[in-house]
Protein backbone atom coordinates (compact mmCIF):
# COMPACT_ATOMS: atom_id res chain seq x y z
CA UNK A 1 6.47 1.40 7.38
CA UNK A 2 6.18 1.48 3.64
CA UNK A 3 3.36 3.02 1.76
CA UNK A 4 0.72 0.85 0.46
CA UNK A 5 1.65 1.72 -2.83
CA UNK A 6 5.01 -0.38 -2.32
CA UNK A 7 2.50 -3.38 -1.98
CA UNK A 8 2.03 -5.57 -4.10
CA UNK A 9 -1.60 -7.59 -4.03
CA UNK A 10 -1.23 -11.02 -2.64
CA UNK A 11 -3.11 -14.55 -3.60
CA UNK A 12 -6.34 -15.26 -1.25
CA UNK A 13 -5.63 -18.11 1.12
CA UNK A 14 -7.27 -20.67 -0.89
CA UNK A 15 -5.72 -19.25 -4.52
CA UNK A 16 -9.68 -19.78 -5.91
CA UNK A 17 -9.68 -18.39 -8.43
CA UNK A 18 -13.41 -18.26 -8.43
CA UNK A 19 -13.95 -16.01 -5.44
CA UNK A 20 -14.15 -12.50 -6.16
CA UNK A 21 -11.51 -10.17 -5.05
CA UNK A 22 -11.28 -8.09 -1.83
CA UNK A 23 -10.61 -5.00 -2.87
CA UNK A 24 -8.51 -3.00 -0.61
CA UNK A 25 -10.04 0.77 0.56
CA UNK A 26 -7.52 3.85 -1.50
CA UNK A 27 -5.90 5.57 1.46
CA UNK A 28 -6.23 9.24 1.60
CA UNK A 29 -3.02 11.23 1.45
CA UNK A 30 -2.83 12.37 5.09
CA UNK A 31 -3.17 8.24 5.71
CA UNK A 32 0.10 7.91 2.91
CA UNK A 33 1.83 10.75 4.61
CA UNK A 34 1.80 9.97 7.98
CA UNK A 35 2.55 5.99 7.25
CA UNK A 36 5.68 7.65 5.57
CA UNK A 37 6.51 9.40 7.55
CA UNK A 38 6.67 6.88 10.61
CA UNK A 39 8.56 4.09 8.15
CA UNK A 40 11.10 6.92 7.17
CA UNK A 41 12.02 7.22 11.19
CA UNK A 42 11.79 3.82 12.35
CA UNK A 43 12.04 1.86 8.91
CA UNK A 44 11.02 -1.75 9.34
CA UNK A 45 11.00 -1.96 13.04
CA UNK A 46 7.32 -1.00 14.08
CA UNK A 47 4.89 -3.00 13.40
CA UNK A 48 1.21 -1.88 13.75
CA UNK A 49 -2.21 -4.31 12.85
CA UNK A 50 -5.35 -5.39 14.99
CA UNK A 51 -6.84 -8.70 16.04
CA UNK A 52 -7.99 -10.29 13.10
CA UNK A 53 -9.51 -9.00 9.68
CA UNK A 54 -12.87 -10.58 9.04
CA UNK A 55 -15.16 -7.14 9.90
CA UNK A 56 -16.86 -5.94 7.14
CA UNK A 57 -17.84 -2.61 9.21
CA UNK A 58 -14.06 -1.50 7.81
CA UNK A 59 -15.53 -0.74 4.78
CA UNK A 60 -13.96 2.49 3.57
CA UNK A 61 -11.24 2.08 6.19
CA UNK A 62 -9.68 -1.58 4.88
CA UNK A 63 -12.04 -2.72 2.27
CA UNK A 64 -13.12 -0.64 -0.79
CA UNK A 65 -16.87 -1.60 -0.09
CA UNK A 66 -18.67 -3.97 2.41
CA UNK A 67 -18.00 -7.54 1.91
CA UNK A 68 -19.32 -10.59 3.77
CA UNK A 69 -17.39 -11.58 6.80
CA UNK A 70 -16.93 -15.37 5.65
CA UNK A 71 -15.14 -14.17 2.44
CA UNK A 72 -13.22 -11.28 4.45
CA UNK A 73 -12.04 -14.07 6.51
CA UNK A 74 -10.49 -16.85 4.15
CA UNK A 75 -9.64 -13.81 1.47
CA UNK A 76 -8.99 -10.74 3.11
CA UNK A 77 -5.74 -10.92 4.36
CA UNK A 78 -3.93 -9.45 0.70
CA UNK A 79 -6.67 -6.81 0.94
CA UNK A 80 -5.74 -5.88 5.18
CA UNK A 81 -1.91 -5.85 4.36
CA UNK A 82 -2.34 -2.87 1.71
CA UNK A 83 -3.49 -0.73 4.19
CA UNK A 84 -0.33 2.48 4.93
CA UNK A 85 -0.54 1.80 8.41
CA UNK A 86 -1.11 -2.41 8.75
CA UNK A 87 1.98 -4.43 8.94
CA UNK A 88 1.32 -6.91 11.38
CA UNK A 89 -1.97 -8.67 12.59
CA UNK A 90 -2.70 -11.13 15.89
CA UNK A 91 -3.54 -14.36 14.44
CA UNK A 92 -5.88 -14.89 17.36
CA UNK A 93 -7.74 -17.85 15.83
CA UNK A 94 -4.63 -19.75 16.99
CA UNK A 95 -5.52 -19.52 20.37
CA UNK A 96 -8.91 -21.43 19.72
CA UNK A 97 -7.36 -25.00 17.46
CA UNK A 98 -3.89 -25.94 16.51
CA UNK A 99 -2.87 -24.63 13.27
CA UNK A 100 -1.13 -26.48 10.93
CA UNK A 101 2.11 -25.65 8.97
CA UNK A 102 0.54 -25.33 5.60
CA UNK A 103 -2.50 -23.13 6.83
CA UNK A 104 0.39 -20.92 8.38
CA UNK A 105 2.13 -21.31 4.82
CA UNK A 106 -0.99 -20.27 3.12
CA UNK A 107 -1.54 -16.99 5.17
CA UNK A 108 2.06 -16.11 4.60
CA UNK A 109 1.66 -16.51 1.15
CA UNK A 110 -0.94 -13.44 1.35
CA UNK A 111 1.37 -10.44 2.33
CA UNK A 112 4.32 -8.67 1.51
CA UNK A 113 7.78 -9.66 3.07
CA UNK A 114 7.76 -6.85 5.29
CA UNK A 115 4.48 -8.31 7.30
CA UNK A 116 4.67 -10.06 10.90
CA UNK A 117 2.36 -12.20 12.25
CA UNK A 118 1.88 -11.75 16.14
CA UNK A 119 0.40 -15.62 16.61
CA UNK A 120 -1.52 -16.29 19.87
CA UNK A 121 -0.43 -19.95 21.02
CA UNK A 122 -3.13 -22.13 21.35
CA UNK A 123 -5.35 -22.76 24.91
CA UNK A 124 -4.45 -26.10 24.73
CA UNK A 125 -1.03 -25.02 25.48
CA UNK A 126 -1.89 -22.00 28.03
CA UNK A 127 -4.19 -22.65 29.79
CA UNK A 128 -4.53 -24.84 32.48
CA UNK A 129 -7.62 -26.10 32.52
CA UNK A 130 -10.10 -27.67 30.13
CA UNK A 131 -12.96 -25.60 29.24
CA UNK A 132 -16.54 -26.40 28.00
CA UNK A 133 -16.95 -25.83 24.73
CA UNK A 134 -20.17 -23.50 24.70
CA UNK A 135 -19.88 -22.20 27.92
CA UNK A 136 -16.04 -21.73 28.68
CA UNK A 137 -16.89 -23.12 31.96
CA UNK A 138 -13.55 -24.89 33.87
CA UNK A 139 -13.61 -28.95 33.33
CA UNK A 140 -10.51 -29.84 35.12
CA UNK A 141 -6.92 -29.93 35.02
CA UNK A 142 -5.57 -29.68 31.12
CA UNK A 143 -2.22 -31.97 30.96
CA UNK A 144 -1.26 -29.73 28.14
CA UNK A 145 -0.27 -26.86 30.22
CA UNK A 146 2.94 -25.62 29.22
CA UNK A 147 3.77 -28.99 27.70
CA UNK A 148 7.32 -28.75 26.76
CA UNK A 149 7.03 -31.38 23.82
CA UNK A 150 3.07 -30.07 23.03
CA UNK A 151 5.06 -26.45 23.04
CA UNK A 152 7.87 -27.35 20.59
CA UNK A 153 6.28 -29.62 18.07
CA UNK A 154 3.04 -28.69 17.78
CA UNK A 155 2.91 -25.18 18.37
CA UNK A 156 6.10 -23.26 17.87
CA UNK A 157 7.72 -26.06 14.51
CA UNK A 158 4.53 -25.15 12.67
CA UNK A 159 4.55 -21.52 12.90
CA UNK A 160 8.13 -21.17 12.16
CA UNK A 161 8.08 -23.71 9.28
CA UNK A 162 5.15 -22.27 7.76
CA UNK A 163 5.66 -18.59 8.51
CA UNK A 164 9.57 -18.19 8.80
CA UNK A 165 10.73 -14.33 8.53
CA UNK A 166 7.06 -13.22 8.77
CA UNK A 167 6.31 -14.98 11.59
CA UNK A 168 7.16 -11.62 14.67
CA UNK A 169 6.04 -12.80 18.22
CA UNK A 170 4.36 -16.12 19.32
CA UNK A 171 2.33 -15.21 22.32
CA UNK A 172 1.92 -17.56 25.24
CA UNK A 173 -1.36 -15.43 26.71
CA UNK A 174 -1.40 -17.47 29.96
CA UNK A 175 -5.76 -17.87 30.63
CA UNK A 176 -6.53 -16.74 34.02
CA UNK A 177 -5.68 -19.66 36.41
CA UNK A 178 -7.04 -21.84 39.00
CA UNK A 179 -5.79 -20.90 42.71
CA UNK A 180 -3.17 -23.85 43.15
CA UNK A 181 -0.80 -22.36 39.97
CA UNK A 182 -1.39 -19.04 41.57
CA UNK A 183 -0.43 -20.37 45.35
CA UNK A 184 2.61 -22.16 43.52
CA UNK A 185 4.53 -19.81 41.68
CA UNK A 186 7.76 -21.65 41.54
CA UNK A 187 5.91 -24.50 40.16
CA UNK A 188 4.80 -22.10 37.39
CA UNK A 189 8.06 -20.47 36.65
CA UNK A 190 9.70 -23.74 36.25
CA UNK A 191 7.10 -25.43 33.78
CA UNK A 192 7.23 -22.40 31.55
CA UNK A 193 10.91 -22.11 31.31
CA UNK A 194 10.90 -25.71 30.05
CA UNK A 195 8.41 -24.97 27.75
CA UNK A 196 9.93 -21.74 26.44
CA UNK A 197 13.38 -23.58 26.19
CA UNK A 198 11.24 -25.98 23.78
CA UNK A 199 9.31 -23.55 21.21
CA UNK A 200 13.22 -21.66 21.46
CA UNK A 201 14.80 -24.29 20.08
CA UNK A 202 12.22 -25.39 17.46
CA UNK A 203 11.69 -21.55 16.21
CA UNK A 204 15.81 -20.95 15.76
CA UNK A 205 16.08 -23.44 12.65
CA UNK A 206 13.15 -21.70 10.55
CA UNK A 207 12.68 -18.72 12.63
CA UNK A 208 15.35 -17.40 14.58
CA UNK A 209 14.03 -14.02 14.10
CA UNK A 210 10.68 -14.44 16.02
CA UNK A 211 10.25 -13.42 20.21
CA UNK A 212 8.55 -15.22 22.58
CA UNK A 213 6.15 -13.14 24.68
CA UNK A 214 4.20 -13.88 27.99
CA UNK A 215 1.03 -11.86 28.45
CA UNK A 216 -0.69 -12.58 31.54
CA UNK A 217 -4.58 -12.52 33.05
CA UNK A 218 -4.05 -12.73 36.33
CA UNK A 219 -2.16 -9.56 37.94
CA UNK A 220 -1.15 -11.24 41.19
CA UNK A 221 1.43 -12.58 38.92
CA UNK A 222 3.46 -9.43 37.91
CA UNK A 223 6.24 -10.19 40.09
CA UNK A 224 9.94 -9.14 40.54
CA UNK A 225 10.53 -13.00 40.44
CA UNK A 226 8.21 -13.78 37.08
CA UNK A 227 10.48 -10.65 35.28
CA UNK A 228 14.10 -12.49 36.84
CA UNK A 229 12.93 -15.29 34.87
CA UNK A 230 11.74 -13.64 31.26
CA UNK A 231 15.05 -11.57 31.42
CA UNK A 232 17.32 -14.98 31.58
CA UNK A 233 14.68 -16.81 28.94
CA UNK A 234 15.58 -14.16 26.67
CA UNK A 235 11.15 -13.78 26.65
CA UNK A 236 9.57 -10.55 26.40
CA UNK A 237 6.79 -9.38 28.81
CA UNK A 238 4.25 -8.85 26.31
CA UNK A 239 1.63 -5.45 27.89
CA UNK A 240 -1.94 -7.58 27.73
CA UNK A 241 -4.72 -4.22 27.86
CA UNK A 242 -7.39 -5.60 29.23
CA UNK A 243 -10.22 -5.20 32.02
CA UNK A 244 -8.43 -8.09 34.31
CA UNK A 245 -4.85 -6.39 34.20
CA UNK A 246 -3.93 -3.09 35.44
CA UNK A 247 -3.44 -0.39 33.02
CA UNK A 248 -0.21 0.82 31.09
CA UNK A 249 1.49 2.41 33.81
CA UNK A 250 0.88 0.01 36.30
CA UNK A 251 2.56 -3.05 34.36
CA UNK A 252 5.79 -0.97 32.94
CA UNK A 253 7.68 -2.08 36.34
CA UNK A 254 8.28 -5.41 34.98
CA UNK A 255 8.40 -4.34 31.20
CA UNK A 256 11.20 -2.28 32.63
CA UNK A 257 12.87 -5.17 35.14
CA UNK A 258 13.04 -7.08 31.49
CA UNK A 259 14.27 -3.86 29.74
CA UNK A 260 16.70 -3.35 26.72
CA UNK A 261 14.65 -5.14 24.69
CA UNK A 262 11.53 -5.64 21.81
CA UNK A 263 8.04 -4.22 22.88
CA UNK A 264 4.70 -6.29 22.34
CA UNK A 265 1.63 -4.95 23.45
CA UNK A 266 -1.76 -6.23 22.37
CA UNK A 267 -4.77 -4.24 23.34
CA UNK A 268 -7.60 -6.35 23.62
CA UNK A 269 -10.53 -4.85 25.72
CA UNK A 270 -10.68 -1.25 27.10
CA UNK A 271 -11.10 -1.02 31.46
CA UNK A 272 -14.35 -1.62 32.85
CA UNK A 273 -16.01 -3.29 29.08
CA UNK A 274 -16.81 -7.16 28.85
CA UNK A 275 -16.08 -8.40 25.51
CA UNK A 276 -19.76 -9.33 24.70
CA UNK A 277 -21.12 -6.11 26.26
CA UNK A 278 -18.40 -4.08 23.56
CA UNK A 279 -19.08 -5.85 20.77
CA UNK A 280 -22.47 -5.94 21.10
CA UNK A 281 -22.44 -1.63 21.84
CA UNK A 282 -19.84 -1.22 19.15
CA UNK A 283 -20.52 -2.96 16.44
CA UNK A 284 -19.83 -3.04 12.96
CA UNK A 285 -16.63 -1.48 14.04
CA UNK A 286 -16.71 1.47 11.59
CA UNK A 287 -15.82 4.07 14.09
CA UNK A 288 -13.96 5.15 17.25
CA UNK A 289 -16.83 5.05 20.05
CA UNK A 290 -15.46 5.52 23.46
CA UNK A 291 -11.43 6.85 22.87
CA UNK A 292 -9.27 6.00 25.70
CA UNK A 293 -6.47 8.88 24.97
CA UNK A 294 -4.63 8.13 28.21
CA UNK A 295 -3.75 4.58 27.59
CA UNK A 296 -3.23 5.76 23.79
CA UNK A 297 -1.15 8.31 25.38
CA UNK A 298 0.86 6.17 26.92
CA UNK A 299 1.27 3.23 24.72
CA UNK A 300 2.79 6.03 22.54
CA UNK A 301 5.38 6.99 25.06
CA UNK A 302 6.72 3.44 25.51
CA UNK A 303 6.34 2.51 21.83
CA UNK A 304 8.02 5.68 20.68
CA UNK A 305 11.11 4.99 23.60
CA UNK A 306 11.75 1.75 22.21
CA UNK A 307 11.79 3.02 18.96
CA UNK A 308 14.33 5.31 19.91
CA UNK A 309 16.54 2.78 21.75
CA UNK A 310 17.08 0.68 18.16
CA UNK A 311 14.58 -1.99 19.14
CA UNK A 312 11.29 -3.56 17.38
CA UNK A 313 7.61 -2.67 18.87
CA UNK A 314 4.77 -4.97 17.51
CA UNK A 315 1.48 -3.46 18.68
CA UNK A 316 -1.78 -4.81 17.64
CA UNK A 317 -5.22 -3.60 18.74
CA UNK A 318 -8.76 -5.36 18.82
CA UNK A 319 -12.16 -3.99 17.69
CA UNK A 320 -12.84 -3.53 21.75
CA UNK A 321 -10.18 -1.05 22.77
CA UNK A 322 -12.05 1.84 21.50
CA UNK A 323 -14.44 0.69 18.88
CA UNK A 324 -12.06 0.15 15.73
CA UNK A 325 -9.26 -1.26 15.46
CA UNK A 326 -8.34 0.49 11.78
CA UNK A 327 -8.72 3.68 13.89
CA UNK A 328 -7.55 2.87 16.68
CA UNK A 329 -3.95 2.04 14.75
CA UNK A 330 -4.31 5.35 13.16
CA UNK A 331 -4.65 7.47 16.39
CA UNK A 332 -1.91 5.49 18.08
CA UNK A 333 0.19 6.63 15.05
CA UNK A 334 -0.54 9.96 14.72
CA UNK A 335 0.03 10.02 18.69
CA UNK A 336 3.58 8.33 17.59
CA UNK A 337 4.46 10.67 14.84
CA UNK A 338 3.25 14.25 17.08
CA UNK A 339 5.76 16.09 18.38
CA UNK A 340 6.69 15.51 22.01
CA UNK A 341 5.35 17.66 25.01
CA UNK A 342 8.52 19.68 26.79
């Protein structure tokens, strides 16, 4: 991936001009080295970021100093996409209200051309049921689930209009579901192939570029049947780390049933953590505090065989893997760039 000296500073996503600047940390030259190193292998085809950029415990890792987490999150974007190593990011605020085309337009506007955005479809859209609003608690049935038209025109148009060639993966995270979906897994299969077929054909005019990725919650539902079905979508199986699935090794039978093809992984929450109980232990995020080398290990191993193969690997990682994202992405790519064990 390119240096951050190849990028250029970006507009905030408001253009106000009366907001001070968010001044991006200066990378130290083992940071510029190895970044170069990685883009001078692979070029343009991995793409490494975390979950979101509004921390302001990355000061000295993203941000030049500490600056207040409201401002970090309309106006940090230009400052994240300088970093050596960040070339992608999870839009996970996606996943919690319907974006529109010109607030996808106005992040876009914010990083080089080089940048993907790894865009977590909204729960209106994935999960099945409605959810209290303060206590996540189950409501009923959502009739939004996989809606094929709800799926094409008001999730997949606006990302691809507003985002085009920087929009990388559009993530249907399916939210962990109620026993009947689970007892009916034809029923499943066939309402997200009709939804897929929908975002498919609404991404190709703007888009055409982007992958569709299915990252799951419930592990009952890694299935020689489920990866049948993502191989003839043309949708990639996108590696969900966290406490409710299995780890890396366990889910690379069906990455490899749906195999030649793009890797997405998003690391969300290392084994045996609650989000709440990690953020509330790791916070402000400046710091690796409880390294999980194995699944690093082995994230490396796929990531670097893709790689290899000719194909893209987007890879994003959240605060709760292993304490900070910023380092997190920088062990991962030092693991990448080491020499491989005979």
């Amino acid at each position: 991936m390119p240096a951050a000296m190849a990028r250029a500073p970006q507009p905030s996503l408001f253009d106000d001009a009366d907001a001070p600047a968010v001044a991006p940390a200066t990378p130290d030259a083992e940071l510029l080295a190895l970044a170069a190193r990685l883009h001078a292998r692979w070029g343009g085809r991995l793409h490494l970021g975390s979950s979101s950029w509004h921390f302001p415990g990355w000061a000295g890792q993203v941000w030049a100093r500490p600056v207040p987490e409201a401002l970090l999150s309309r106006a940090g974007l230009a400052a994240y996409a300088q970093h050596p190593l960040f070339n992608a990011v999870s839009l996970d605020r996606a996943f919690y209200r319907v974006l529109a085309e010109p607030e996808y337009a106005a992040l876009a506007a914010q990083v080089p051309e080089d940048f993907r955005f790894v865009v977590k479809a909204p729960a209106l859209l994935t999960d099945a049921q409605r959810r209290d609003a303060s206590s996540a608690a189950p409501l009923g049935d959502n009739p939004g689930f996989l809606d094929a038209a709800l799926a094409a025109t008001g999730v997949a148009a606006p990302a691809a209009r507003g985002l085009g060639a920087k929009l990388g993966v559009l993530v249907l995270q399916l939210s962990p579901l109620p026993p009947r979906w689970l007892r009916e897994p034809a029923a499943l299969h066939a309402r997200l192939a009709d939804a897929v077929a929908a975002m498919q054909a609404a991404l190709a005019p703007h888009a055409p570029q982007a992958l569709l990725a299915v990252e799951l919650r419930d592990p009952g539902l890694l299935t020689p049947d489920l990866a049948a079905l993502l191989r003839r979508l043309g949708v990639r199986y996108a590696l969900g780390l966290h406490d409710r699935m299995p780890a890396v090794d366990a889910q690379l039978p069906l990455l490899r049933a749906t195999w030649p093809g793009d890797l997405v992984c998003r690391w969300n929450l290392q084994r045996g953590q609650r989000y709440a109980e990690a953020r509330d232990a790791w916070a402000p995020f400046d710091r690796l505090r409880a390294p999980d080398e194995p699944t690093r290990a082995a994230l490396a191993r796929v990531a670097r065989a893709t790689l290899d193969a000719g194909h893209r690997v987007f890879i994003t990682i959240n605060n709760k893997a292993e304490g900070s994202a910023p380092a997190s992405v920088r062990a991962l790519a030092a693991a990448l760039d080491a020499p491989i064990s005979p």
